[in-house]
Every structure is written in structure tokens, then in C-alpha cells.
Protein backbone atom coordinates (compact mmCIF):
# COMPACT_ATOMS: atom_id res chain seq x y z
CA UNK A 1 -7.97 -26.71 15.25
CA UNK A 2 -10.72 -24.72 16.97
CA UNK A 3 -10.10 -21.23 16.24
CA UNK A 4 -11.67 -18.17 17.62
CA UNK A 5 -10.96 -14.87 15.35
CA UNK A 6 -11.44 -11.12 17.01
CA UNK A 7 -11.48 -8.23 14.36
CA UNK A 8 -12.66 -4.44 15.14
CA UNK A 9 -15.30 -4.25 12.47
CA UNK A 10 -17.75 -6.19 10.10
CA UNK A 11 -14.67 -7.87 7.12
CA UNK A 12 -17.51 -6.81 4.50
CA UNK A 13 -17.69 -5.19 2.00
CA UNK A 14 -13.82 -5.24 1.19
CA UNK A 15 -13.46 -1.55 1.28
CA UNK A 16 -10.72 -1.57 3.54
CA UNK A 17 -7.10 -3.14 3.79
CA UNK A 18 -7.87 -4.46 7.32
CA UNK A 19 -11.00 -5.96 5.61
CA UNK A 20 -9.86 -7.71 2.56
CA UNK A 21 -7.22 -9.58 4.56
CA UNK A 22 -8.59 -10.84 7.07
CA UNK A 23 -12.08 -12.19 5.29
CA UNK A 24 -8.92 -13.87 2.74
CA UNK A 25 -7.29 -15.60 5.74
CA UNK A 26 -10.29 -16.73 7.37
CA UNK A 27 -11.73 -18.07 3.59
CA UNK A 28 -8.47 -19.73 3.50
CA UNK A 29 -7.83 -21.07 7.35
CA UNK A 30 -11.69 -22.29 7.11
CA UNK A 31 -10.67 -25.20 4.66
CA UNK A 32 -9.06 -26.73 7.40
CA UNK A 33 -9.77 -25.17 10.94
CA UNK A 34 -13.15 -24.78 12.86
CA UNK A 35 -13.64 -21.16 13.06
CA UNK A 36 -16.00 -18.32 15.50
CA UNK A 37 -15.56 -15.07 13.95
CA UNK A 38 -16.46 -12.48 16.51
CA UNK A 39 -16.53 -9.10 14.93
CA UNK A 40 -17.06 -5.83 16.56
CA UNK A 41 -19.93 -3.37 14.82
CA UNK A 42 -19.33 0.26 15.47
CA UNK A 43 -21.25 1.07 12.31
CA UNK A 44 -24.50 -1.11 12.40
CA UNK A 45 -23.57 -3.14 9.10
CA UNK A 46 -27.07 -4.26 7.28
CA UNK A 47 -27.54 -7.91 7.63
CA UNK A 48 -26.60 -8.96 4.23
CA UNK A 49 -23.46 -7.98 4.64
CA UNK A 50 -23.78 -9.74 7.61
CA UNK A 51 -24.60 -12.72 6.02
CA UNK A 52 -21.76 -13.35 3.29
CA UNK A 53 -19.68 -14.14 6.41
CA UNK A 54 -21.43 -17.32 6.89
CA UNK A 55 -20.62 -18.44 3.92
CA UNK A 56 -16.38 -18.57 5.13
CA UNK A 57 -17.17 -19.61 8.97
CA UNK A 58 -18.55 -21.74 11.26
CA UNK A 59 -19.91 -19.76 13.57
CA UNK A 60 -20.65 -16.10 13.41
CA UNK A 61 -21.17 -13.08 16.46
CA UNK A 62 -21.44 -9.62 15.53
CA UNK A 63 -21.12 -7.60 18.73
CA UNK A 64 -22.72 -4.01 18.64
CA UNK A 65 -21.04 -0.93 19.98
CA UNK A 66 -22.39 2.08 21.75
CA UNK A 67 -22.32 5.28 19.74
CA UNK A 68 -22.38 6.63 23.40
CA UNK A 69 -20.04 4.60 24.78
CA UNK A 70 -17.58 5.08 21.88
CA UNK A 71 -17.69 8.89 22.50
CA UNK A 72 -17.32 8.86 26.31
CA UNK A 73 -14.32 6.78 25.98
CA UNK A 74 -12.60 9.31 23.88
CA UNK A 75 -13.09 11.68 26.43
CA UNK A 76 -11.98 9.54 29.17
CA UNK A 77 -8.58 8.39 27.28
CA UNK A 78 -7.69 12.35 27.21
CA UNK A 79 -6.65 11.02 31.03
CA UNK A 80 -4.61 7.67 30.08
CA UNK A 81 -1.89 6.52 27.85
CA UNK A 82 -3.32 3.93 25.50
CA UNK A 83 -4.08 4.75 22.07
CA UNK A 84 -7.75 6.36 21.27
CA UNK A 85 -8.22 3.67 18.90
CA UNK A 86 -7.83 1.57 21.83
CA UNK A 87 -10.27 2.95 23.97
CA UNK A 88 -12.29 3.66 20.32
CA UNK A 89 -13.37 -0.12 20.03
CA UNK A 90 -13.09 -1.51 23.68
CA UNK A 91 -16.16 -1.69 26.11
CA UNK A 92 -16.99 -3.66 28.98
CA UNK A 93 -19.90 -4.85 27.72
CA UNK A 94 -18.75 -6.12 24.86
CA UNK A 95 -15.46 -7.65 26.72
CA UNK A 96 -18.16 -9.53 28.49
CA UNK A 97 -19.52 -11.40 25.87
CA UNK A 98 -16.16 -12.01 23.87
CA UNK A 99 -15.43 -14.03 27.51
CA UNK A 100 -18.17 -15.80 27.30
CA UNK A 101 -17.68 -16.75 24.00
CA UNK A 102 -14.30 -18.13 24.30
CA UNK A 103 -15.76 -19.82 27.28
CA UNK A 104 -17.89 -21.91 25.17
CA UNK A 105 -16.50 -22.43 22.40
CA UNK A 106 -13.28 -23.17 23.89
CA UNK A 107 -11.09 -22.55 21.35
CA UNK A 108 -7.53 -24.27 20.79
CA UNK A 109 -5.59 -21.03 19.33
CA UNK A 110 -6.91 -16.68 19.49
CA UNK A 111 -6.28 -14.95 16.32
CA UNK A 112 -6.68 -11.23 17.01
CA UNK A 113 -6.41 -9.13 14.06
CA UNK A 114 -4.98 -5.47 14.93
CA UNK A 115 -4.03 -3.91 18.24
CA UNK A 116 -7.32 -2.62 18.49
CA UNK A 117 -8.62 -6.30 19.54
CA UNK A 118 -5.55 -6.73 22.06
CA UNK A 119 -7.49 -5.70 25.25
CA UNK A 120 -10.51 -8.09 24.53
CA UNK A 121 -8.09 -11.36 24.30
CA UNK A 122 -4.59 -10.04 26.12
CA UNK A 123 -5.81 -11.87 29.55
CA UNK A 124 -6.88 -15.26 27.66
CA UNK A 125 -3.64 -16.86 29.55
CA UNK A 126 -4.73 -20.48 29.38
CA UNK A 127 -5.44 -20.17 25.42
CA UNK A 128 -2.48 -19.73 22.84
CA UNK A 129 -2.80 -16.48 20.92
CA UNK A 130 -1.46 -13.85 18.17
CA UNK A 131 -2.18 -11.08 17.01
CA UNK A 132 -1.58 -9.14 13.65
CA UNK A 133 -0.32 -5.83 13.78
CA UNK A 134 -0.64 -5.64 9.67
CA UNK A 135 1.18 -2.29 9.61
CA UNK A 136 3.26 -0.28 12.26
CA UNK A 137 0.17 1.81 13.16
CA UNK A 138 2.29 4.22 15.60
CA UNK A 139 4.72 4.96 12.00
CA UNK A 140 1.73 5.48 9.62
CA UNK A 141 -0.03 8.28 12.21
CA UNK A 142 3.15 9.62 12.32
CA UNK A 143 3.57 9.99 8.56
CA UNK A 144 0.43 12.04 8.78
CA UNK A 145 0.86 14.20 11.31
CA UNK A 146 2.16 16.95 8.62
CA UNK A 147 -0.58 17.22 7.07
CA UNK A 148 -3.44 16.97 10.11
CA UNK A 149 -4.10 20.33 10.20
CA UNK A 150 -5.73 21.58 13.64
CA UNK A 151 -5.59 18.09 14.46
CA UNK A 152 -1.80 17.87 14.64
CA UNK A 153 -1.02 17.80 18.25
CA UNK A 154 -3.89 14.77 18.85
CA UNK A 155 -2.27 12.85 15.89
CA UNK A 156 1.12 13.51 17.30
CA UNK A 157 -0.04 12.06 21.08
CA UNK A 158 -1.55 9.41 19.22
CA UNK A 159 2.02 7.98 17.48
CA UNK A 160 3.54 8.17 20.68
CA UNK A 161 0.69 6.17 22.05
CA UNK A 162 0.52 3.62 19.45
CA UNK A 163 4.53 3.39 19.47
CA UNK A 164 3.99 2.55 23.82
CA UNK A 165 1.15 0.23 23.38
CA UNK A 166 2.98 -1.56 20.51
CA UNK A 167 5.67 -2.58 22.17
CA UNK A 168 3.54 -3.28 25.57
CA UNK A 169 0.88 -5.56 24.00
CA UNK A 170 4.06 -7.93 22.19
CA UNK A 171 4.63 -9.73 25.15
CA UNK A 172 0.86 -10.96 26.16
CA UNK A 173 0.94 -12.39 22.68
CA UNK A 174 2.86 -15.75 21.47
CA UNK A 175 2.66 -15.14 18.27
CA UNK A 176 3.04 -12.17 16.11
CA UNK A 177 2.40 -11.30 12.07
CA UNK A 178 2.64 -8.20 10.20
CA UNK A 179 2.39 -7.45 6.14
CA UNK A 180 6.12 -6.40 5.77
CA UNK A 181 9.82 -5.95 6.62
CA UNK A 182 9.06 -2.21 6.16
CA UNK A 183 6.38 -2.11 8.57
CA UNK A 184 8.29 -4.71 11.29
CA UNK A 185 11.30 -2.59 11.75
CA UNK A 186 8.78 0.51 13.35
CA UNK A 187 7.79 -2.01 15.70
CA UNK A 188 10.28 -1.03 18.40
CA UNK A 189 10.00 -4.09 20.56
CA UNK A 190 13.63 -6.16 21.53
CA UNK A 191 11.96 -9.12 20.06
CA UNK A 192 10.61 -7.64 16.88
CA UNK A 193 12.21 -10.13 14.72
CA UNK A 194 10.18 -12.91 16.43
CA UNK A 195 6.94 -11.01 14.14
CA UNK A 196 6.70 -13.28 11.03
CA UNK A 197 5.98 -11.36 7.83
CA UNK A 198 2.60 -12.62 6.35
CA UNK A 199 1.89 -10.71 2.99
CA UNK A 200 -1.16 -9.59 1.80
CA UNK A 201 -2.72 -11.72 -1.70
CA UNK A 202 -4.68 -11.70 -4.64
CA UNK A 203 -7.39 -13.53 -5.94
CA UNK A 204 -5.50 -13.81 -9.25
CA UNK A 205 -8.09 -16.08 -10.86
CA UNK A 206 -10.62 -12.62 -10.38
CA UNK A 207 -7.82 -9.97 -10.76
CA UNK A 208 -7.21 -10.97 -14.24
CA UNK A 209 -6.10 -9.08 -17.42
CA UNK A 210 -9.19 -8.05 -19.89
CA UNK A 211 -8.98 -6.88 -23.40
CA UNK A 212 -10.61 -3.15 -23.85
CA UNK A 213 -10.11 -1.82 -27.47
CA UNK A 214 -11.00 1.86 -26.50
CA UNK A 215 -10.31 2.58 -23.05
CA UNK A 216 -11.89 5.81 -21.72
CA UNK A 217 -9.72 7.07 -18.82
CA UNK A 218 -5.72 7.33 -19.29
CA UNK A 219 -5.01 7.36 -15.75
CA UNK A 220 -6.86 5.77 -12.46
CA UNK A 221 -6.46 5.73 -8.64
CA UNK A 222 -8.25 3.47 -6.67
CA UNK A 223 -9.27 3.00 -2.85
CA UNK A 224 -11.11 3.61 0.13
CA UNK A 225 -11.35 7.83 -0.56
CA UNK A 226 -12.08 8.91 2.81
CA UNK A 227 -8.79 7.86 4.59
CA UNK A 228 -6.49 9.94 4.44
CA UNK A 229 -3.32 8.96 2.66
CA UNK A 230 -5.84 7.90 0.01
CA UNK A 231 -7.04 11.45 -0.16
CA UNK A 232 -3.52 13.31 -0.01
CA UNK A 233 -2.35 11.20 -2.86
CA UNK A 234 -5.75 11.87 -5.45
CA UNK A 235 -4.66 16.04 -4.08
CA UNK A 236 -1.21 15.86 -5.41
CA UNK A 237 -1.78 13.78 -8.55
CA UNK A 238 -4.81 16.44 -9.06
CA UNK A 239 -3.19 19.42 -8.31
CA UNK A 240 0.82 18.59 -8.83
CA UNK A 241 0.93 16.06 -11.78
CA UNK A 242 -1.89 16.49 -14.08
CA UNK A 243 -1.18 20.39 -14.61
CA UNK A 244 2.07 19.01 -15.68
CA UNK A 245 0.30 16.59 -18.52
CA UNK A 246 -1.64 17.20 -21.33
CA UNK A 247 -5.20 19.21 -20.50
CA UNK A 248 -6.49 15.74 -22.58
CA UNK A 249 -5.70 13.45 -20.24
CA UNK A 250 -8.63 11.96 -18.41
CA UNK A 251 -8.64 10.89 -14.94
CA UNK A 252 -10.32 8.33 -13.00
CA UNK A 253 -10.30 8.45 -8.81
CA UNK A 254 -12.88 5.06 -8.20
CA UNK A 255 -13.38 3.62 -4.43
CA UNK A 256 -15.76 4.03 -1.36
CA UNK A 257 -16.80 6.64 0.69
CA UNK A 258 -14.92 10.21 -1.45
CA UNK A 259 -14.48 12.97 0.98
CA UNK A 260 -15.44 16.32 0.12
CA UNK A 261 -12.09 17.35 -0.52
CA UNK A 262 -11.79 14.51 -3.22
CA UNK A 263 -15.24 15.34 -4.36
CA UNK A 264 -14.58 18.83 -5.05
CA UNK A 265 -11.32 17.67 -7.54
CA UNK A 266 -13.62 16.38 -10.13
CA UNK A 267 -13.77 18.48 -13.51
CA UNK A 268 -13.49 17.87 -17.21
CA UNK A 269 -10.49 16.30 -16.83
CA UNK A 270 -11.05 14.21 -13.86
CA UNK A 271 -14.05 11.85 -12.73
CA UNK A 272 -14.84 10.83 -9.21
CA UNK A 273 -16.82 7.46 -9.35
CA UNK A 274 -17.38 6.84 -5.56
CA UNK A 275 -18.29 3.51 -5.10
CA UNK A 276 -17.57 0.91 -7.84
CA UNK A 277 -19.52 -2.44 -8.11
CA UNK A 278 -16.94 -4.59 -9.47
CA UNK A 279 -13.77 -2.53 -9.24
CA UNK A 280 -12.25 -4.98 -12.33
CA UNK A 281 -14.43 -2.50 -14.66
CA UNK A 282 -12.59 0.75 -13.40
CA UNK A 283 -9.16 -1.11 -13.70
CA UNK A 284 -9.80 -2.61 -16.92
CA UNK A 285 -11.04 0.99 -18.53
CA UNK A 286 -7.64 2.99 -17.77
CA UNK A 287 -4.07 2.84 -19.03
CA UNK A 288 -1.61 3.63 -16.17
CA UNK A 289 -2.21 3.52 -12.61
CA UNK A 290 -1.42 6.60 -10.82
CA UNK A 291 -0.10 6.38 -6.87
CA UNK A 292 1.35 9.15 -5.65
CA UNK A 293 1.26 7.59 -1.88
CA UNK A 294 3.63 9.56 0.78
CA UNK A 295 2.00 8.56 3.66
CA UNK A 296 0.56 5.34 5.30
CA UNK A 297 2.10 1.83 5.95
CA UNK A 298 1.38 -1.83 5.26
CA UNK A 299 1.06 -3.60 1.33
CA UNK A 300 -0.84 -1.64 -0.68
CA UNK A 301 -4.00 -3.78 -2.17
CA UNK A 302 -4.44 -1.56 -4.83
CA UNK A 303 -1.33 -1.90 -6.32
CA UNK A 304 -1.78 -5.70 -6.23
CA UNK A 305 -4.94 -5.48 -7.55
CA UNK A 306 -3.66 -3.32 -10.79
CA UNK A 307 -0.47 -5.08 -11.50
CA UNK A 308 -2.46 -8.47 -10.96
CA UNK A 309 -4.99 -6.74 -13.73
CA UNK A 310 -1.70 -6.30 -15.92
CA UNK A 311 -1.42 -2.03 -15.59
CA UNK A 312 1.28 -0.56 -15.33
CA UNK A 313 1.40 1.29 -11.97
CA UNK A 314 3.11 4.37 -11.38
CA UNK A 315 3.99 4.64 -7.09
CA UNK A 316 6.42 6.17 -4.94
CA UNK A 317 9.24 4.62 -3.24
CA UNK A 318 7.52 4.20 0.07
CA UNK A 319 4.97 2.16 -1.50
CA UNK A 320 7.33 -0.13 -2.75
CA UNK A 321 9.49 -0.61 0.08
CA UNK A 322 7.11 -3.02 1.25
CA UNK A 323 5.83 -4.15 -2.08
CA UNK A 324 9.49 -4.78 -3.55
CA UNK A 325 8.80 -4.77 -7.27
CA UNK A 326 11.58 -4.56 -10.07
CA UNK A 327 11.77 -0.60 -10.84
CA UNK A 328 11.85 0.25 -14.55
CA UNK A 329 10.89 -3.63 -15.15
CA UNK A 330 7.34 -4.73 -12.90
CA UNK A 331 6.80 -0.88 -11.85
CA UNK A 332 7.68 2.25 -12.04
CA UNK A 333 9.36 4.13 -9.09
CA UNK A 334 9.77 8.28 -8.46
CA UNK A 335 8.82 10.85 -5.52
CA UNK A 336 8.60 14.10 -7.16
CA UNK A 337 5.67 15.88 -9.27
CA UNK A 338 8.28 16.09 -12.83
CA UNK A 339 9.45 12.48 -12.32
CA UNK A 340 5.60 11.38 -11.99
CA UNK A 341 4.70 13.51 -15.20
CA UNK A 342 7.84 12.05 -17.15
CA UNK A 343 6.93 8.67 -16.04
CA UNK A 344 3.26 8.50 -16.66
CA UNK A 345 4.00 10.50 -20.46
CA UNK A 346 6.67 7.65 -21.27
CA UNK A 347 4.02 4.97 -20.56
CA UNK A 348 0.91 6.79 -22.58
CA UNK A 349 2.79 7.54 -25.31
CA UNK A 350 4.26 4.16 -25.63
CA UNK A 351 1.98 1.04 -25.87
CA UNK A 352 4.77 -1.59 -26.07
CA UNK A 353 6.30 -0.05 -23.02
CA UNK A 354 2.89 -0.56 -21.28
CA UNK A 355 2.22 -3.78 -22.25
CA UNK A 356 5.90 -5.16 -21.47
CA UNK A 357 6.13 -3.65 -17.90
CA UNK A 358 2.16 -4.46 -17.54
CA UNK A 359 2.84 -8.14 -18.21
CA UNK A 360 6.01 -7.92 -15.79
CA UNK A 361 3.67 -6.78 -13.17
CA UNK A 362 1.64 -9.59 -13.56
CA UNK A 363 3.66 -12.15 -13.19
CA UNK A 364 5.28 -10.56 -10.20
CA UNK A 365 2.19 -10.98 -8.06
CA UNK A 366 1.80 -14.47 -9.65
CA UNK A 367 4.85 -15.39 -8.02
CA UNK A 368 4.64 -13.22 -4.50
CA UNK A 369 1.11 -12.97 -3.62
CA UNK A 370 -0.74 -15.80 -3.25
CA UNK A 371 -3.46 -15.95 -0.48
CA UNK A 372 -3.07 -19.49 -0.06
CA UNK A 373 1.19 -18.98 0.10
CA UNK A 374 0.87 -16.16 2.45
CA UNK A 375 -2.75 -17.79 4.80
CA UNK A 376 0.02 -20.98 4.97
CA UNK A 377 2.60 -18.82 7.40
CA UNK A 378 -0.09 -17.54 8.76
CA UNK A 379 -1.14 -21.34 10.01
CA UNK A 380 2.52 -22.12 10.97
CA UNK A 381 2.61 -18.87 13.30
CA UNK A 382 -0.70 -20.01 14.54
CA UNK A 383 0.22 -23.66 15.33
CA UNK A 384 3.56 -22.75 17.42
């Protein structure tokens, strides 16, 4: 089929969750479907990155946003009642050429990938269409309003928002997908059950074990540092766990973009990377993975990427309510600062222990997350 994809920013580098699936699905759909990838640039991405999109479509626009624009539309939604990340990435302008677009490419099925895409396609009557929610954005702002600071009564308008437009923008859509069963039931539409669950994968094949004799770092965390639940989890682990440990332990925070407040937690003991080429050499040169996640929604990749790399990964339970691993057996579960120190001291001071649950891990994404498995129900949903 001809199919015309709509995502809210440039799918590369895969920095981002949002990022990393989608360029997946559309590698995988592309074996079979004609696709127009229309992506929305509200952060003038350099032209090679550009260009490794070309390699996974057919055809390729990247429609530029205005800086302006972008700003006077946050003003303006202070006086409406759609999300700000709504009005963030729509303009006119740019609505204009998505029509014309679709007009001439005339596609046979829309795939738009978040709610942030909705108002662009929502109209499209005559064409078939879904849209990915991913995660239950309206539940993860919630989860963060605690901790927003000054901030706190715009995050808390913006749930309520998101939780409105959720349920509004279901029934312009035929189909619907999200990552999990976690993340479905905060979608508080009658027909939420309709939403298929489409899972994130792993390139297995790349996210494979490798044999370090002396590994430097005993602990890691991994991810995109400047958002937020990202940053709140590397603060904890910092400042909760690792007084709790041995003063020898060495920890490694690796990923894009490191706030200052993630910046400022590097010491002896602990070494912010920032950006990491190929993040398989971070994984590969640390022991245990560390993530202390309490807030946020959706599958998360790093997890994946860690157990898929045979570590043994140390998370919370709201992590894993999506991710459903074996606790004591393909991962280890707890919620409290103690419980993360016991945990995380059981598995450094016991190779065998690593190595078994390690291996366990492995095989659990071998059987649950395969792009090609999960891209698959993504095709069904998209054929209805």
C-alpha cells in the first residue's frame, strides 16, 4: 500500500523513544509498502541527518517550523483547551503543505505517530488513518507534576489537557496503537480496548552480548539526559543509592543532551559521558544497569537495549509494568533507596548471579521484542 507517515520531528539520530520507533517501523513497513515520510523540523536538523532517512523511504519532506510561530502559539493556547504540545508543533503553514502532499501522493492508509500530528491529518475523511499514542502522554505529565517546581500549575493544566484531547482525537482515527497495557488503560476513552498494543523492539543482531575482561564502570544509566524522568532518576541513584554503596563504586550516566543538573552530579565516583557514539561501548564497559525510573510512561528502550546486551538491569516496578520481565529471574524489581543498594551489592558481589539473570534477560527480549513481530501488528492495525 501507499502510505503517507506524519511524525513531529526529524526520526534521527535515535536519541529519543519517539525516534527509535518510528524510524524501526518505517525500516520495517518499507519492505513492503510505498512510503512519504513527512516530518516536522522544529530544530533545523543538518542535512545528513536528513539524509539517512532516504535510505528507509521512498519519498522524503522535511517541513520547517517557525521559531516565531512556535512561541506565539504558546501564548495563544493560554486562551484554549488543547494541549501546548498541540499548539507546540501545529501551524497553518505547515498544515498547508501536509494537504498538499496527501493530495499528490494520494496515499491508501495515514500513519500519524503521536497526538501531536492529530490536527495535521484528523480532517483526512476520505483516507483511512491511525495514529499512535505510544504512551498515555496526559499520565506521564502527570507523574511529573511533583517534581516541576515553579512550573507545577502549567504541568498540571497540561495533564488535564492531554487527558481531554486524548479521548477527543480517538474517534477521528480508525485505528489506534500504543506500546503497552500499562499505558492503554490511562487512555480514558469508552473504546480504549479497540487501541492494539504494538511493543517497542530491538535490533538484537546489534544489541548483542560482548566479552570485556576488565570492565571500568560497575554501574551505568543510559538515555536522552535532558528529559526529565531521565534526569530525576540519575538524581536519586546519585544522591539516594550510591551514598548507600561502597565510595569504590564507579558510575557511568551516558546519553544525549545532560542537563546542568546531571552535569553538576559528576565526581570521582561518577562520570557523565554526554553523547555516546555507539552506545554498545558504554553498555558493554559496566556491570549492572541502574534505573531508578518513578516517573514517565511507555517501554523503556534502554532497558531493552541492556538486557538485549545481556546486563543485568536493576528498575522499579513502574518500569516493568509495561516491560513485564520475570523479577528475581530476567530483572530485578524494588522502589526504595535500601532495596536498590541491596540489589545492586547482591549482583556486584556475585558474578554467577550476574551472568545467570544477564543471560535470562537476554533471552527475554529474544522472545518479546522483535521489530519485525511487533512492525507486523502494526501492518494488521494499518490494513483494517
Amino acid at each position: 500500500m501507499k502510505l503517507f507517515v506524519i511524525v513531529s520531528r526529524v526520526p534521527y539520530p535515535l536519541d529519543k523513544g519517539d525516534k527509535l520507533r518510528i524510524y524501526h517501523q518505517i525500516k520495517e513497513l518499507s519492505k513492503a509498502n510505498e512510503i512519504h515520510l513527512c516530518c516536522l523540523d522544529d530544530n533545523n536538523t543538518p542535512e545528513n541527518q536528513v539524509n539517512e532517512l532516504r535510505q528507509i523511504c521512498d519519498e522524503l519532506t522535511v517541513i520547517k517550523l517557525n521559531k516565531a510561530k512556535i512561541y506565539l502559539n504558546l501564548f495563544l493556547a493560554l486562551f484554549s483547551n488543547k494541549p501546548y504540545q498541540v499548539h507546540y508543533f501545529y501551524q497553518a503553514k505547515a498544515h498547508r503543505k501536509v494537504k498538499k502532499i496527501i493530495r499528490n501522493f494520494k496515499p491508501d492508509r495515514i500513519y500519524s505517530q503521536l497526538i501531536r500530528t492529530a490536527e495535521y491529518v484528523k480532517f483526512e475523511h476520505d483516507i483511512p488513518k491511525t495514529i499512535d499514542y505510544m504512551d498515555a502522554f496526559s499520565k506521564g505529565i502527570e507523574r511529573r507534576i511533583a517534581k516541576a517546581g515553579f512550573l507545577k500549575p502549567i504541568f498540571k493544566d497540561e495533564s488535564k489537557r492531554l487527558l481531554k484531547y486524548e479521548h477527543l482525537i480517538f474517534d477521528y482515527f480508525e485505528g489506534h496503537t500504543i506500546i503497552s497495557e500499562e499505558d492503554r488503560k490511562w487512555i480514558l476513552h469508552e473504546k480504549r480496548d479497540e487501541i492494539t498494543i504494538v511493543s517497542n523492539g530491538i535490533d538484537t543482531a546489534f544489541f548483542k552480548p560482548k566479552k570485556v575482561e576488565a570492565k571500568e564502570f560497575d554501574l551505568i544509566f543510559v538515555g536522552n539526559m535532558s528529559y526529565a524522568p531521565n534526569v530525576e532518576a540519575v538524581k536519586y541513584l546519585v544522591k539516594e543509592v550510591l551514598p548507600l554503596l561502597d565510595s569504590k563504586i564507579k558510575l557511568l550516566i551516558a546519553g544525549a543532551s545532560p542537563s546542568k543538573e546531571v552535569l553538576k552530579l559528576a565526581s570521582n565516583q561518577v562520570t557523565v559521558s554526554g553523547w555516546v557514539d555507539d552506545i554498545r561501548d558504554a553498555y558493554k564497559n559496566a556491570k549492572v544497569f541502574v534505573a531508578p525510573l518513578f516517573i514517565g510512561t511507555g517501554v523503556q528502550n534502554k532497558l531493552l537495549e541492556a538486557m538485549s546486551m545481556q546486563l543485568p538491569c536493576v528498575t522499579t516496578s513502574l518500569v516493568n509494568s509495561s516491560l513485564k520481565a520475570k523479577d528475581e529471574s530476567q530483572i530485578l524489581i524494588t522502589n526504595t533507596a535500601i532495596a536498590f543498594a541491596e540489589k545492586i551489592e547482591l549482583l556486584l558481589s556475585d558474578k554467577a548471579q550476574r551472568d545467570i539473570i544477564g543471560e535470562n534477560a537476554r533471552v527475554f527480549v529474544l522472545e518479546n521484542y522483535s521489530w519485525k513481530k511487533a512492525t507486523d501488528k502494526l501492518a494488521s492495525v494499518l490494513l483494517q
